[in-house]
Protein backbone atom coordinates (compact mmCIF):
# COMPACT_ATOMS: atom_id res chain seq x y z
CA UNK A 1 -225.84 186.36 35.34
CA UNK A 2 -223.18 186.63 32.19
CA UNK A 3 -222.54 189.49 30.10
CA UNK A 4 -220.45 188.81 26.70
CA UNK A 5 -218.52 191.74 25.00
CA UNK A 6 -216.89 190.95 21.70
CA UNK A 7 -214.00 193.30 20.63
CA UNK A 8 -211.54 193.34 17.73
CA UNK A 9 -213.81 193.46 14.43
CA UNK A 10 -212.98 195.44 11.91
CA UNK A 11 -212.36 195.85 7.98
CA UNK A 12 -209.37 194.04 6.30
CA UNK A 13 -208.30 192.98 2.60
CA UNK A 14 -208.81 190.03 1.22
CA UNK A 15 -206.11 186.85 2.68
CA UNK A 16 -205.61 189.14 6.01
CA UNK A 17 -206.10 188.22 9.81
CA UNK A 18 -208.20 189.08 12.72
CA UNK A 19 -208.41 188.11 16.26
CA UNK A 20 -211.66 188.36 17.65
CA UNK A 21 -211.97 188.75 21.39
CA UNK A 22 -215.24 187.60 23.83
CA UNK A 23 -214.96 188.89 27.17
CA UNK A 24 -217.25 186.71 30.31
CA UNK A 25 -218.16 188.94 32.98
CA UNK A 26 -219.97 186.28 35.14
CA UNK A 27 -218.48 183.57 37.36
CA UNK A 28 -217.62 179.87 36.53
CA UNK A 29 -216.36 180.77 33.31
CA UNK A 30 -214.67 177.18 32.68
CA UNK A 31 -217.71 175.40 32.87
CA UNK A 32 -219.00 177.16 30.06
CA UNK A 33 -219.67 176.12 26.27
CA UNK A 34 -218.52 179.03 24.33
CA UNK A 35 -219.02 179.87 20.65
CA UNK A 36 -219.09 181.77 17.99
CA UNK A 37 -221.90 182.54 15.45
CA UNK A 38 -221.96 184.46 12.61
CA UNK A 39 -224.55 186.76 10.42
CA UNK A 40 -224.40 188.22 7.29
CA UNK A 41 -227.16 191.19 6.19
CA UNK A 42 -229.95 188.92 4.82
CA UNK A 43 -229.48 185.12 6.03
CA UNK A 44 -229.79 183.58 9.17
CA UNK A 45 -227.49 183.80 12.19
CA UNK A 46 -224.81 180.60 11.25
CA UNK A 47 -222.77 178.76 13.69
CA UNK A 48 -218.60 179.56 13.18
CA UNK A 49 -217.02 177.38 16.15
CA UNK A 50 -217.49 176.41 19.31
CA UNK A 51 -215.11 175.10 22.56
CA UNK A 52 -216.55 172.95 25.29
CA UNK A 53 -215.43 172.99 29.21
CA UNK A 54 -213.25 170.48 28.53
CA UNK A 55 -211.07 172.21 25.86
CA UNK A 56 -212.01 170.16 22.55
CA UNK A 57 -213.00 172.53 19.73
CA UNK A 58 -215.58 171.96 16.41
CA UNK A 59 -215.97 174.41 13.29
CA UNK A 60 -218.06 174.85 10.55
CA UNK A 61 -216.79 173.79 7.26
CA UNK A 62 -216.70 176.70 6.10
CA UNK A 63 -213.73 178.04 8.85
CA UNK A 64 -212.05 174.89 9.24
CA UNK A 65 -208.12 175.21 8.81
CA UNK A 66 -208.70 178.66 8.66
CA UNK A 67 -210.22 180.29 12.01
CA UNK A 68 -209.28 179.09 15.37
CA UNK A 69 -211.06 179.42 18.99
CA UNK A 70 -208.89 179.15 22.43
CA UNK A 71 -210.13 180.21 25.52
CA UNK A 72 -207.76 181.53 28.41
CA UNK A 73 -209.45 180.86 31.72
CA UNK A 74 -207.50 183.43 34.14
CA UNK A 75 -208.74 186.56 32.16
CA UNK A 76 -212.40 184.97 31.48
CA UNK A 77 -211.64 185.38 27.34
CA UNK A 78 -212.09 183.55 24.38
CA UNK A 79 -210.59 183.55 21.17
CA UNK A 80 -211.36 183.47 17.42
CA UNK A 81 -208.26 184.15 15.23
CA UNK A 82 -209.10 184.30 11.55
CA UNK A 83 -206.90 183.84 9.18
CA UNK A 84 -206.54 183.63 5.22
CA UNK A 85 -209.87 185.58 5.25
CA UNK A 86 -212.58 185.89 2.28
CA UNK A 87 -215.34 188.23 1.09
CA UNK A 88 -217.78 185.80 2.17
CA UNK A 89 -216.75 185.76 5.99
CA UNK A 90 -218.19 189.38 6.45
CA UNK A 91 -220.55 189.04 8.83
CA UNK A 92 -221.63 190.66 12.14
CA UNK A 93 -219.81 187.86 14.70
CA UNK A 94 -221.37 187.21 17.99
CA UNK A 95 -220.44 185.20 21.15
CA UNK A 96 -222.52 182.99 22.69
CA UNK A 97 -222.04 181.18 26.45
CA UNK A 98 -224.26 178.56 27.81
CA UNK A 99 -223.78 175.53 30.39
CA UNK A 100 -224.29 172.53 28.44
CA UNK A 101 -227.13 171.16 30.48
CA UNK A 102 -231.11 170.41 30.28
CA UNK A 103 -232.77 173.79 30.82
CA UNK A 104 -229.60 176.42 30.61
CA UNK A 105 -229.65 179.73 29.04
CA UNK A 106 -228.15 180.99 25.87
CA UNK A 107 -226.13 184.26 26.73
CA UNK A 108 -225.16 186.51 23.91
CA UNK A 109 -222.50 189.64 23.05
CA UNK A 110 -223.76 192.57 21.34
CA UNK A 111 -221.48 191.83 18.18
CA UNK A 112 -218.44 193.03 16.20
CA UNK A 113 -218.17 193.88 12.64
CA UNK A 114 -215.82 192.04 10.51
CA UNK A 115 -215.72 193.15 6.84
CA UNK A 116 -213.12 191.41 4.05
CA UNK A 117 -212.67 193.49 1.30
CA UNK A 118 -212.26 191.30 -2.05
């Protein structure tokens, strides 16, 4: 029903910037809860930010004032602009979709690389 593609990983230095891109192939793409997750080799797959239908946005502590998530409905993609990056953000980052109600699915993107040099 969805298919998630993540784009625009790759390796910067240290205080640099990277937008990440999710494309939705699916339909009803504004009624979606999109998000991004995280995982670094070795620990568990951690939750970066998410936006709801509605527009509000939430990040981990560990982004906040730093990364930023937008979605843009007429080309079905969301956002996640890093900024003022660290070491510790590398991580394999992955997109999630799901309709926030009882009994939907989680939808995943196959991942992108992002790798801050120190």
């Amino acid at each position: 029903q969805v298919e998630l593609v993540e784009s625009g990983g790759g390796l910067v230095q240290r205080g640099g910037s990277l937008r990440l891109s999710c494309a939705f192939y699916g339909r009803l793409f504004s009624t979606y809860l999109m998000g991004w997750y995280r995982q670094a080799p070795g620990k568990q797959r951690e939750w970066v930010a998410t936006i709801t239908a509605g527009g509000g946005t939430n990040y981990a502590d560990s982004v906040k004032g730093r990364f930023t998530i937008s979605r843009d409905i007429p080309s079905n993609t969301v956002y996640l602009q890093m900024n003022s990056l660290k070491p510790e953000d590398t991580a394999v980052y992955y997109c999630k979709a799901n309709v926030p109600a009882h009994g939907s699915a989680d939808y995943w993107g196959q991942g992108t690389q992002v790798t801050v040099s120190a």
